[in-house]
C-alpha atoms as a PDB file:
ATOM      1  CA  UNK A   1      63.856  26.970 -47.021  1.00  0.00           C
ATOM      2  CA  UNK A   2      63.984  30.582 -48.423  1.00  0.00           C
ATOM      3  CA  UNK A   3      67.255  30.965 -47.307  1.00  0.00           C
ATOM      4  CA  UNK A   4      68.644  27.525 -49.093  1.00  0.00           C
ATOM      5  CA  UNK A   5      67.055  28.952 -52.432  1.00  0.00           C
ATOM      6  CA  UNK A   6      68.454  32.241 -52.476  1.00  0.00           C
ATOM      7  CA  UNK A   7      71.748  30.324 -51.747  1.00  0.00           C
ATOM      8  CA  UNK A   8      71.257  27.891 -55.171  1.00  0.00           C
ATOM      9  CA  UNK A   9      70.147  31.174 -57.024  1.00  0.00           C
ATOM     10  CA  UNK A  10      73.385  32.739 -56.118  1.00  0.00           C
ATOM     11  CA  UNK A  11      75.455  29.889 -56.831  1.00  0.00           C
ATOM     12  CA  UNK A  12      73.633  29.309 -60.133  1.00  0.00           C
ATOM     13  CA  UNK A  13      74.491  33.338 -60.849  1.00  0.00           C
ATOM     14  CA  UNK A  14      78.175  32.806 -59.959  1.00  0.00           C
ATOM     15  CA  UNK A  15      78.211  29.466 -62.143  1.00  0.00           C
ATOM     16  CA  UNK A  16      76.697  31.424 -65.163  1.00  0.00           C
ATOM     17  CA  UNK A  17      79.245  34.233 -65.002  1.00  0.00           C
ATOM     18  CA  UNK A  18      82.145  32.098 -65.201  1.00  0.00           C
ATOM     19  CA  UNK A  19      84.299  32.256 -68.337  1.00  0.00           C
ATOM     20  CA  UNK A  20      87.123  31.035 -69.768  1.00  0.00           C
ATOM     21  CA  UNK A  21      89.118  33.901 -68.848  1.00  0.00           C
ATOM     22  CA  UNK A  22      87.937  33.608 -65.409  1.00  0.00           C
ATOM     23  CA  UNK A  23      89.279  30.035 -65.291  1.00  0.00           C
ATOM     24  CA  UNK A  24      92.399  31.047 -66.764  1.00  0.00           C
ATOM     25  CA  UNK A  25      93.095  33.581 -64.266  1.00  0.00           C
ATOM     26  CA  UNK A  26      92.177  31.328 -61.351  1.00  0.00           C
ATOM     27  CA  UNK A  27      94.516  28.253 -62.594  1.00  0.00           C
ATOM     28  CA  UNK A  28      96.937  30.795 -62.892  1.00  0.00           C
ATOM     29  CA  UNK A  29      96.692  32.207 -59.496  1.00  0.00           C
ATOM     30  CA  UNK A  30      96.662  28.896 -58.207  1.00  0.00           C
ATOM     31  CA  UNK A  31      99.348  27.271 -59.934  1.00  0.00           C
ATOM     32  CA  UNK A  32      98.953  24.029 -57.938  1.00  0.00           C
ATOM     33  CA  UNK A  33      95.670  23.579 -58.026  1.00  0.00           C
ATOM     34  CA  UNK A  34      95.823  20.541 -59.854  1.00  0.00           C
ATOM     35  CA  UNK A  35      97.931  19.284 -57.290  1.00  0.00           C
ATOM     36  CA  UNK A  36      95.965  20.002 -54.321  1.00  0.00           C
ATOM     37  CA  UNK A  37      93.002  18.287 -56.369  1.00  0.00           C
ATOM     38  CA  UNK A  38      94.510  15.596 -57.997  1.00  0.00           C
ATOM     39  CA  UNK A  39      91.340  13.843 -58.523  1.00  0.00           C
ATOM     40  CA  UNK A  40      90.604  16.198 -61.274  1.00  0.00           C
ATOM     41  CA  UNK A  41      92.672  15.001 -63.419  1.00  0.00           C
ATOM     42  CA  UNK A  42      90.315  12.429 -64.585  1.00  0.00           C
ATOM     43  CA  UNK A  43      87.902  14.378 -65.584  1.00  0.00           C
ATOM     44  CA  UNK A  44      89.557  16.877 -67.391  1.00  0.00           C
ATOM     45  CA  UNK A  45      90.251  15.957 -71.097  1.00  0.00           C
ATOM     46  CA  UNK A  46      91.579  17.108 -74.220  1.00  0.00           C
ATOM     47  CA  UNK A  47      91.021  16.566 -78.250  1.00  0.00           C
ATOM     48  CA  UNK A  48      93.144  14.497 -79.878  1.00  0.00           C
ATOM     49  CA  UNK A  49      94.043  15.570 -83.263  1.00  0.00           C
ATOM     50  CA  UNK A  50      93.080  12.027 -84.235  1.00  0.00           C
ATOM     51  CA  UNK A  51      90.026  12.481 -82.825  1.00  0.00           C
ATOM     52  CA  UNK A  52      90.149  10.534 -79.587  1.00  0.00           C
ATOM     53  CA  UNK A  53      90.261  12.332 -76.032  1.00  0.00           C
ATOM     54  CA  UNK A  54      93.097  12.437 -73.936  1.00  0.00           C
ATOM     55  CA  UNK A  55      93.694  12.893 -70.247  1.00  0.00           C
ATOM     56  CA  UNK A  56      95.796  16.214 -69.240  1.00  0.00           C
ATOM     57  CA  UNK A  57      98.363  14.134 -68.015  1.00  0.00           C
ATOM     58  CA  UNK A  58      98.964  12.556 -71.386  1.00  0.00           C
ATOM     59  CA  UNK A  59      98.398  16.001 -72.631  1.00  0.00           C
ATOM     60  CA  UNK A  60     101.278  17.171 -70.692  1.00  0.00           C
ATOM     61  CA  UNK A  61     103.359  14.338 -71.911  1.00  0.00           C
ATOM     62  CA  UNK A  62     102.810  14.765 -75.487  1.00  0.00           C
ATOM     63  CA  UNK A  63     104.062  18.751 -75.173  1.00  0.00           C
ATOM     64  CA  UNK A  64     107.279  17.638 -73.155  1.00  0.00           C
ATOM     65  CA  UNK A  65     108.072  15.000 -75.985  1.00  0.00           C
ATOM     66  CA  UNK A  66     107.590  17.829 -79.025  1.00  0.00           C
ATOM     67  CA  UNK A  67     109.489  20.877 -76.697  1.00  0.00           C
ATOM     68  CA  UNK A  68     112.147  17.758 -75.827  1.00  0.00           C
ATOM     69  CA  UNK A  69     112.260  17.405 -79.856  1.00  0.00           C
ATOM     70  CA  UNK A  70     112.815  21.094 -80.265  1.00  0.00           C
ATOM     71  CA  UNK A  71     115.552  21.206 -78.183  1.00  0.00           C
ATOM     72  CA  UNK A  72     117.450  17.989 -79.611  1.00  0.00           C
ATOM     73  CA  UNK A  73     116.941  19.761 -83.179  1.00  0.00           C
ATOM     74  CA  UNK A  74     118.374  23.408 -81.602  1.00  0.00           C
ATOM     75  CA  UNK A  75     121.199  21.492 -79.977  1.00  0.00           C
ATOM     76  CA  UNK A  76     121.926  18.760 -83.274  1.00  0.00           C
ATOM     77  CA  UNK A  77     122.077  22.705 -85.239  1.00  0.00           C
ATOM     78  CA  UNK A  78     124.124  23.835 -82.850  1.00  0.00           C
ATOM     79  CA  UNK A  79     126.425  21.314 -82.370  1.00  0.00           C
ATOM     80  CA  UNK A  80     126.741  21.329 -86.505  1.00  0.00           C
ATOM     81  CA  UNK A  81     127.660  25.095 -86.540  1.00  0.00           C
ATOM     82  CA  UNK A  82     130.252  24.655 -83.725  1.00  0.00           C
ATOM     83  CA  UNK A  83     131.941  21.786 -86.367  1.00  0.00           C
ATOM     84  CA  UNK A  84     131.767  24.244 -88.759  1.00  0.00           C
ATOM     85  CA  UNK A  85     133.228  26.833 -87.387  1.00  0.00           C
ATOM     86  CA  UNK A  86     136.040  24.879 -85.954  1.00  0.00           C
ATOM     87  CA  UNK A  87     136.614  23.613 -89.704  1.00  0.00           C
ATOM     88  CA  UNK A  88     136.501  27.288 -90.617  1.00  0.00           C
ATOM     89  CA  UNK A  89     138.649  28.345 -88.328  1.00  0.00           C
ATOM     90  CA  UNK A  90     141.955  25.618 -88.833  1.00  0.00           C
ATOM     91  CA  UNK A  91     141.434  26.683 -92.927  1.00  0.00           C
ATOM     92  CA  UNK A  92     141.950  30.421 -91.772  1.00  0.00           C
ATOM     93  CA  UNK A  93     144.713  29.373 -89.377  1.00  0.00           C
ATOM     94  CA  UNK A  94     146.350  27.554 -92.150  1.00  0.00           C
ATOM     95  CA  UNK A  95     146.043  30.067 -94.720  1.00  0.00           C
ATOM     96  CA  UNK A  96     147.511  32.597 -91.969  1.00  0.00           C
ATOM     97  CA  UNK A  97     150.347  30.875 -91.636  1.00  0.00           C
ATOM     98  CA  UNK A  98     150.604  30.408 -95.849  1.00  0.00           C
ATOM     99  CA  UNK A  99     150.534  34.457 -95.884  1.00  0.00           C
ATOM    100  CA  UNK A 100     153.110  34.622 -93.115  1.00  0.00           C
ATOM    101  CA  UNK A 101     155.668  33.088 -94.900  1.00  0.00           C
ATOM    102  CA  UNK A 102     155.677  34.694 -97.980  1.00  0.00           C
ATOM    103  CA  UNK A 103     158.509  36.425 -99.419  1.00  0.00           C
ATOM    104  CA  UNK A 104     157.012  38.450-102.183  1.00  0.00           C
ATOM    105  CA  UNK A 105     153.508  39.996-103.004  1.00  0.00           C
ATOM    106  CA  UNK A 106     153.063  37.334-105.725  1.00  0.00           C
ATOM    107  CA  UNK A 107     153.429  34.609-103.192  1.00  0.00           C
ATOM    108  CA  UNK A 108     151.143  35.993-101.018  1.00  0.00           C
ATOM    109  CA  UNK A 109     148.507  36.586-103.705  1.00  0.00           C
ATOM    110  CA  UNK A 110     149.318  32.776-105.005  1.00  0.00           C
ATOM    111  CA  UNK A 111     148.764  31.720-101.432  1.00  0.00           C
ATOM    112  CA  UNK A 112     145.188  33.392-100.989  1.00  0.00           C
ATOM    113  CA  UNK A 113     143.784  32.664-104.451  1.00  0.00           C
ATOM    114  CA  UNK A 114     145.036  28.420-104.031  1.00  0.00           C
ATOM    115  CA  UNK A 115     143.250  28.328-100.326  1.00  0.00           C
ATOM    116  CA  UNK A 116     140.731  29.843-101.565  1.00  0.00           C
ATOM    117  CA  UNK A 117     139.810  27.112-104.432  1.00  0.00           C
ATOM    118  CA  UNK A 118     141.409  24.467-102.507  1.00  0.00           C
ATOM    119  CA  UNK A 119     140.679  24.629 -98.755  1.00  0.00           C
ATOM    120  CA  UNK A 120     137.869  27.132 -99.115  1.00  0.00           C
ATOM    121  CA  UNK A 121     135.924  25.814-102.203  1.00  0.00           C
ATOM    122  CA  UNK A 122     134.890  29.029-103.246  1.00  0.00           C
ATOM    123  CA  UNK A 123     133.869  29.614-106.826  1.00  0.00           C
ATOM    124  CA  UNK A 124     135.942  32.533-107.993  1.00  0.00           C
ATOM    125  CA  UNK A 125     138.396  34.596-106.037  1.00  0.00           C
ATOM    126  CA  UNK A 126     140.457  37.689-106.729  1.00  0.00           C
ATOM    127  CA  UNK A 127     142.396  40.075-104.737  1.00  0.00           C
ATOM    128  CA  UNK A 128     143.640  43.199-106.523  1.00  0.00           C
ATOM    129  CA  UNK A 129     146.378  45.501-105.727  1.00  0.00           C
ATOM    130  CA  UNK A 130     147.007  49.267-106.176  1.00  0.00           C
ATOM    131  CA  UNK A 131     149.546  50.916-107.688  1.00  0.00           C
ATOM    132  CA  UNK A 132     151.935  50.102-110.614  1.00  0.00           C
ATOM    133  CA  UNK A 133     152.071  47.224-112.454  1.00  0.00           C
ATOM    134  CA  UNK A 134     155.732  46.785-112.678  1.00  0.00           C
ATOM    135  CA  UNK A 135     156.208  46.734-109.164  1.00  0.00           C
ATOM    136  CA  UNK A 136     154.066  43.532-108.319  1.00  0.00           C
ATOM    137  CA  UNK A 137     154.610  41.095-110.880  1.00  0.00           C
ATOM    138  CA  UNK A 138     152.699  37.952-110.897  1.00  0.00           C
ATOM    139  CA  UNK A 139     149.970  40.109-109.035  1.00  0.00           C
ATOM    140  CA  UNK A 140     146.756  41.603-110.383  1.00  0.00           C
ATOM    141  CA  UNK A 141     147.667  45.714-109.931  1.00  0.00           C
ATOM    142  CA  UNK A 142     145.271  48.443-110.936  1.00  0.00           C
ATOM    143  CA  UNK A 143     144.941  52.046-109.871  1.00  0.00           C
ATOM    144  CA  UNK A 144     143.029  53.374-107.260  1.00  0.00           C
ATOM    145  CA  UNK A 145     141.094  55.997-109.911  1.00  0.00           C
ATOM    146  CA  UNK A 146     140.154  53.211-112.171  1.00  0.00           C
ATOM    147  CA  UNK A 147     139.020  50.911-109.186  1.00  0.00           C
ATOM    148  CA  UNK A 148     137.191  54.003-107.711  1.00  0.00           C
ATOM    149  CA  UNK A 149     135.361  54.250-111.329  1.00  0.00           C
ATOM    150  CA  UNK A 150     134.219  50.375-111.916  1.00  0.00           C
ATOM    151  CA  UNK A 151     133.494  49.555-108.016  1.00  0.00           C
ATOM    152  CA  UNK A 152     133.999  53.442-106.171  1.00  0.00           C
ATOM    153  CA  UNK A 153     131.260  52.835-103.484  1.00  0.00           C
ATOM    154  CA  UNK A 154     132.786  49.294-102.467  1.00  0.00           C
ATOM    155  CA  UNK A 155     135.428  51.168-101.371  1.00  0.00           C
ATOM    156  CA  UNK A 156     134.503  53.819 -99.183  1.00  0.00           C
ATOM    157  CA  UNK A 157     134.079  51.610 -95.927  1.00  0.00           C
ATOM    158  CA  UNK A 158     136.506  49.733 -93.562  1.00  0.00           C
ATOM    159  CA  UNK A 159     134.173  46.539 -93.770  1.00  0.00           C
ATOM    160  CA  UNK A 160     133.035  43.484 -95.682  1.00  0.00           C
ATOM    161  CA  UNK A 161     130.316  44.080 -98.375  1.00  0.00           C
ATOM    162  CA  UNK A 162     128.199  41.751 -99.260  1.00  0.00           C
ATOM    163  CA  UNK A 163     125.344  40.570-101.661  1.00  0.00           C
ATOM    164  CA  UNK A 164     124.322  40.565-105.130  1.00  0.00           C
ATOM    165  CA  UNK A 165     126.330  43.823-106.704  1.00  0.00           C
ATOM    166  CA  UNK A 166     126.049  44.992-109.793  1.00  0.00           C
ATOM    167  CA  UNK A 167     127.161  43.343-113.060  1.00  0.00           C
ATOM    168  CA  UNK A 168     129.692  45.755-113.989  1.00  0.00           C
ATOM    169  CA  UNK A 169     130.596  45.551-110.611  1.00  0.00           C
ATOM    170  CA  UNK A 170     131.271  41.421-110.416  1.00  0.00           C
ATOM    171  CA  UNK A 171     132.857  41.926-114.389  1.00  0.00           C
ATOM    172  CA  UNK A 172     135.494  43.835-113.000  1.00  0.00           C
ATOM    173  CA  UNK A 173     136.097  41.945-109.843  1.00  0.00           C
ATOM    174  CA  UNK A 174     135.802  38.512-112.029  1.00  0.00           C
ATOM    175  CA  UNK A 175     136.796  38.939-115.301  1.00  0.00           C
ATOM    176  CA  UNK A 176     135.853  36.389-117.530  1.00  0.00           C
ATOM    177  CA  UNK A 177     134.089  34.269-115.294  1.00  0.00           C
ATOM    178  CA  UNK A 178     130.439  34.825-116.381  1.00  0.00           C
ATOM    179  CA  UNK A 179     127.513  34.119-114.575  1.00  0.00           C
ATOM    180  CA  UNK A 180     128.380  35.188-111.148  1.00  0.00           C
ATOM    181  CA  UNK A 181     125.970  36.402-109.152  1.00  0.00           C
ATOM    182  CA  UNK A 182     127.379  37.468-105.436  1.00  0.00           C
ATOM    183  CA  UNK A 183     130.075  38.203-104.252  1.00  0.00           C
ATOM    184  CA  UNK A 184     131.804  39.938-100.613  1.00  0.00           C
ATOM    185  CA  UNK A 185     134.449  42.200-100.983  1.00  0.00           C
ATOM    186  CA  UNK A 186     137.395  43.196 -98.624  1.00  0.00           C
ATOM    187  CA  UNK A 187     139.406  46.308 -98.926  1.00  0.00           C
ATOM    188  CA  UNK A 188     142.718  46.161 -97.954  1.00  0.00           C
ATOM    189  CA  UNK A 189     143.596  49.826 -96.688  1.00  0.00           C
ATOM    190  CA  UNK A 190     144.875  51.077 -93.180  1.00  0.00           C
ATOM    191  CA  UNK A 191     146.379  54.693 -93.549  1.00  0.00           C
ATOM    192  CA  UNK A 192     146.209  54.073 -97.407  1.00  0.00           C
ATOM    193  CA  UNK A 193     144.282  51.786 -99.722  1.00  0.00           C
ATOM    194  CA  UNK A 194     146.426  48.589-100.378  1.00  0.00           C
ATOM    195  CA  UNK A 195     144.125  47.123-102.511  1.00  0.00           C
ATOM    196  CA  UNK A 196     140.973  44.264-101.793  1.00  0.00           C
ATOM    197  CA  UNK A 197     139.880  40.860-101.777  1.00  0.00           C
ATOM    198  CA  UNK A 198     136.572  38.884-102.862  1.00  0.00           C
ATOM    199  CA  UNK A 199     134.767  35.944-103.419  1.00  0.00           C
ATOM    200  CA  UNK A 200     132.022  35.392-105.708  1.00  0.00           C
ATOM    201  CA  UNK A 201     129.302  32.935-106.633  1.00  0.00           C
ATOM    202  CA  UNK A 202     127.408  32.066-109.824  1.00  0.00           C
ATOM    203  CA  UNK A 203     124.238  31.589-106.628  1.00  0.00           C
ATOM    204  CA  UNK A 204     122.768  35.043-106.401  1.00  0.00           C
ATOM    205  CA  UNK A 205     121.872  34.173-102.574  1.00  0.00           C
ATOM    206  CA  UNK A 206     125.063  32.731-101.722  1.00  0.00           C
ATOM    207  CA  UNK A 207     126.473  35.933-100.333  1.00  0.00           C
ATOM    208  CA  UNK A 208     124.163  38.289 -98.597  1.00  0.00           C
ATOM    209  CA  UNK A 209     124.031  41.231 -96.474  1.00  0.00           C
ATOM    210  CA  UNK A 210     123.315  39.205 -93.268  1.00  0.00           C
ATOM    211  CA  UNK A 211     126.245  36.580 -93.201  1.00  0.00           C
ATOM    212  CA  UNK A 212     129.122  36.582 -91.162  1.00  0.00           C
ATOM    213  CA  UNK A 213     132.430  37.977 -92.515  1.00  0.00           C
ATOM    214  CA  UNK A 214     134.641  37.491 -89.869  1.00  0.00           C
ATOM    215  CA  UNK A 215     136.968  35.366 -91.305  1.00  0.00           C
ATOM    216  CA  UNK A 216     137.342  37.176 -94.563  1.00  0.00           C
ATOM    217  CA  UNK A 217     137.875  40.507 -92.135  1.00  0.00           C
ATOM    218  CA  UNK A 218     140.231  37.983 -90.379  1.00  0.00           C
ATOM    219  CA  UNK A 219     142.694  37.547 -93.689  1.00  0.00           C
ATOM    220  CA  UNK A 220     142.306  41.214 -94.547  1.00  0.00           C
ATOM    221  CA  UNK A 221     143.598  42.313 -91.510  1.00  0.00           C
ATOM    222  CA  UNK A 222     146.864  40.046 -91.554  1.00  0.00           C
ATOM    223  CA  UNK A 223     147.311  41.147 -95.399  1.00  0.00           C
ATOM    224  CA  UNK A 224     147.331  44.915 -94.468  1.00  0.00           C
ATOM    225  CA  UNK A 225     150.021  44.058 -92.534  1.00  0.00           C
ATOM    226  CA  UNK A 226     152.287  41.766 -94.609  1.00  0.00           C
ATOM    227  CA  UNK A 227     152.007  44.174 -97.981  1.00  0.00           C
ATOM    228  CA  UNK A 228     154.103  47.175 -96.575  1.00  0.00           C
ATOM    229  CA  UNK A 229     156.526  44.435 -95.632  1.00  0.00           C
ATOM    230  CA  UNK A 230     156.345  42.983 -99.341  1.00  0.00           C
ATOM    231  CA  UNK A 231     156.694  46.183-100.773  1.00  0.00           C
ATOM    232  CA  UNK A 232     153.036  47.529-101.417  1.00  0.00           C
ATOM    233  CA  UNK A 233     152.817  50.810 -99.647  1.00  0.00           C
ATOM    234  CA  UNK A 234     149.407  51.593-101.276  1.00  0.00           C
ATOM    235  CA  UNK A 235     147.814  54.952-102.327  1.00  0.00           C
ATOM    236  CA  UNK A 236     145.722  57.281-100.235  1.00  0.00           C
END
């Protein structure tokens, strides 16, 4: 009889000094313990946010349904950026091919600033060459000094910037356009600087420091190309 009680006092002990974490660290040990014991099942239970109890199992049911929801939205995203990036990619193709065949500088600037308001949508557009005026008609030409004074630290990488610059800055990238309020910039230079290309938005968060540029690095690099061809040697 003394025996059984000490037994029950122990067990009573061990009972008390049970906690959550120690129940969280068991089921985890013993992954299937639910499966060896499937009769307790029914008796575990879980709130409802309408207030009602559920069993595990529906428990379990209800989390697969909202992670199987999470994954249909990921994939719906995903599926969406991969059209848009295909759509992307045949405007840039067919702009490539626009730059390709032109015979001049001021078909090749013509060609860029149309796709860019056509195919492209964008807002305002402007590519600028360097060097002297007379020998690029129908092309915007400017030096590399006065370019260096409006927009000098835009210039002193090899990649896209982008975000909201300053409004001297978008003035003399977009003259006369008013109102816009981002922009990325190009520059068009490989052993010298040819020149650059932009777009700008009047939407201040339209083009910012964390998008992708690839396809405006894309064009850049075929128009570095093309412009010695055309005549633009550039300045260093």
């Amino acid at each position: 009889m003394a025996a059984s009680k000490e037994q029950a006092g122990a067990a009573q002990v061990a009972i008390t000094e049970l906690s959550d974490d120690t129940v969280r660290e068991f089921l985890k040990d013993n992954s299937d313990f639910l499966q060896r014991n499937p009769d307790m099942l029914d008796y575990l239970h879980i709130s409802h946010p309408s207030g009602s109890a559920v069993s595990l199992v529906e428990k379990q049911v209800s989390v697969l349904r909202e992670r199987n929801m999470d994954m249909r939205h990921r994939l719906n995203s995903l599926t969406s950026n991969a059209r848009d990036n295909d759509k992307l990619y045949e405007k840039t193709r067919t702009l490539v091919l626009q730059l390709l065949e032109a015979e001049s500088a001021a078909q090749l600037c013509e060609a860029f600033s149309a796709a860019m308001a056509r195919d492209f949508e964008v807002e305002h557009s402007s590519i600028i060459l360097f060097g002297d005026k007379d020998d690029y008609p129908g092309c915007r030409v400017d030096s590399l000094e006065r370019a260096k004074i409006e927009i000098g630290p835009l210039l002193k990488g090899r990649k896209a910037v982008c975000g909201a610059l300053r409004k001297a800055e978008l003035e003399y990238l977009f003259p006369d356009t008013g109102g816009v309020g981002s922009a990325a910039l190009m520059p068009l230079r490989s052993n010298a600087k040819l020149g650059l290309i932009a777009v700008g938005s009047s939407d201040a968060g339209r083009y910012s420091s964390n998008m992708g540029t690839l396809f405006l690095s894309h064009i850049a690099d075929v128009m570095v190309r093309l412009l010695p061809r055309l005549g633009c040697g550039g300045t260093g």
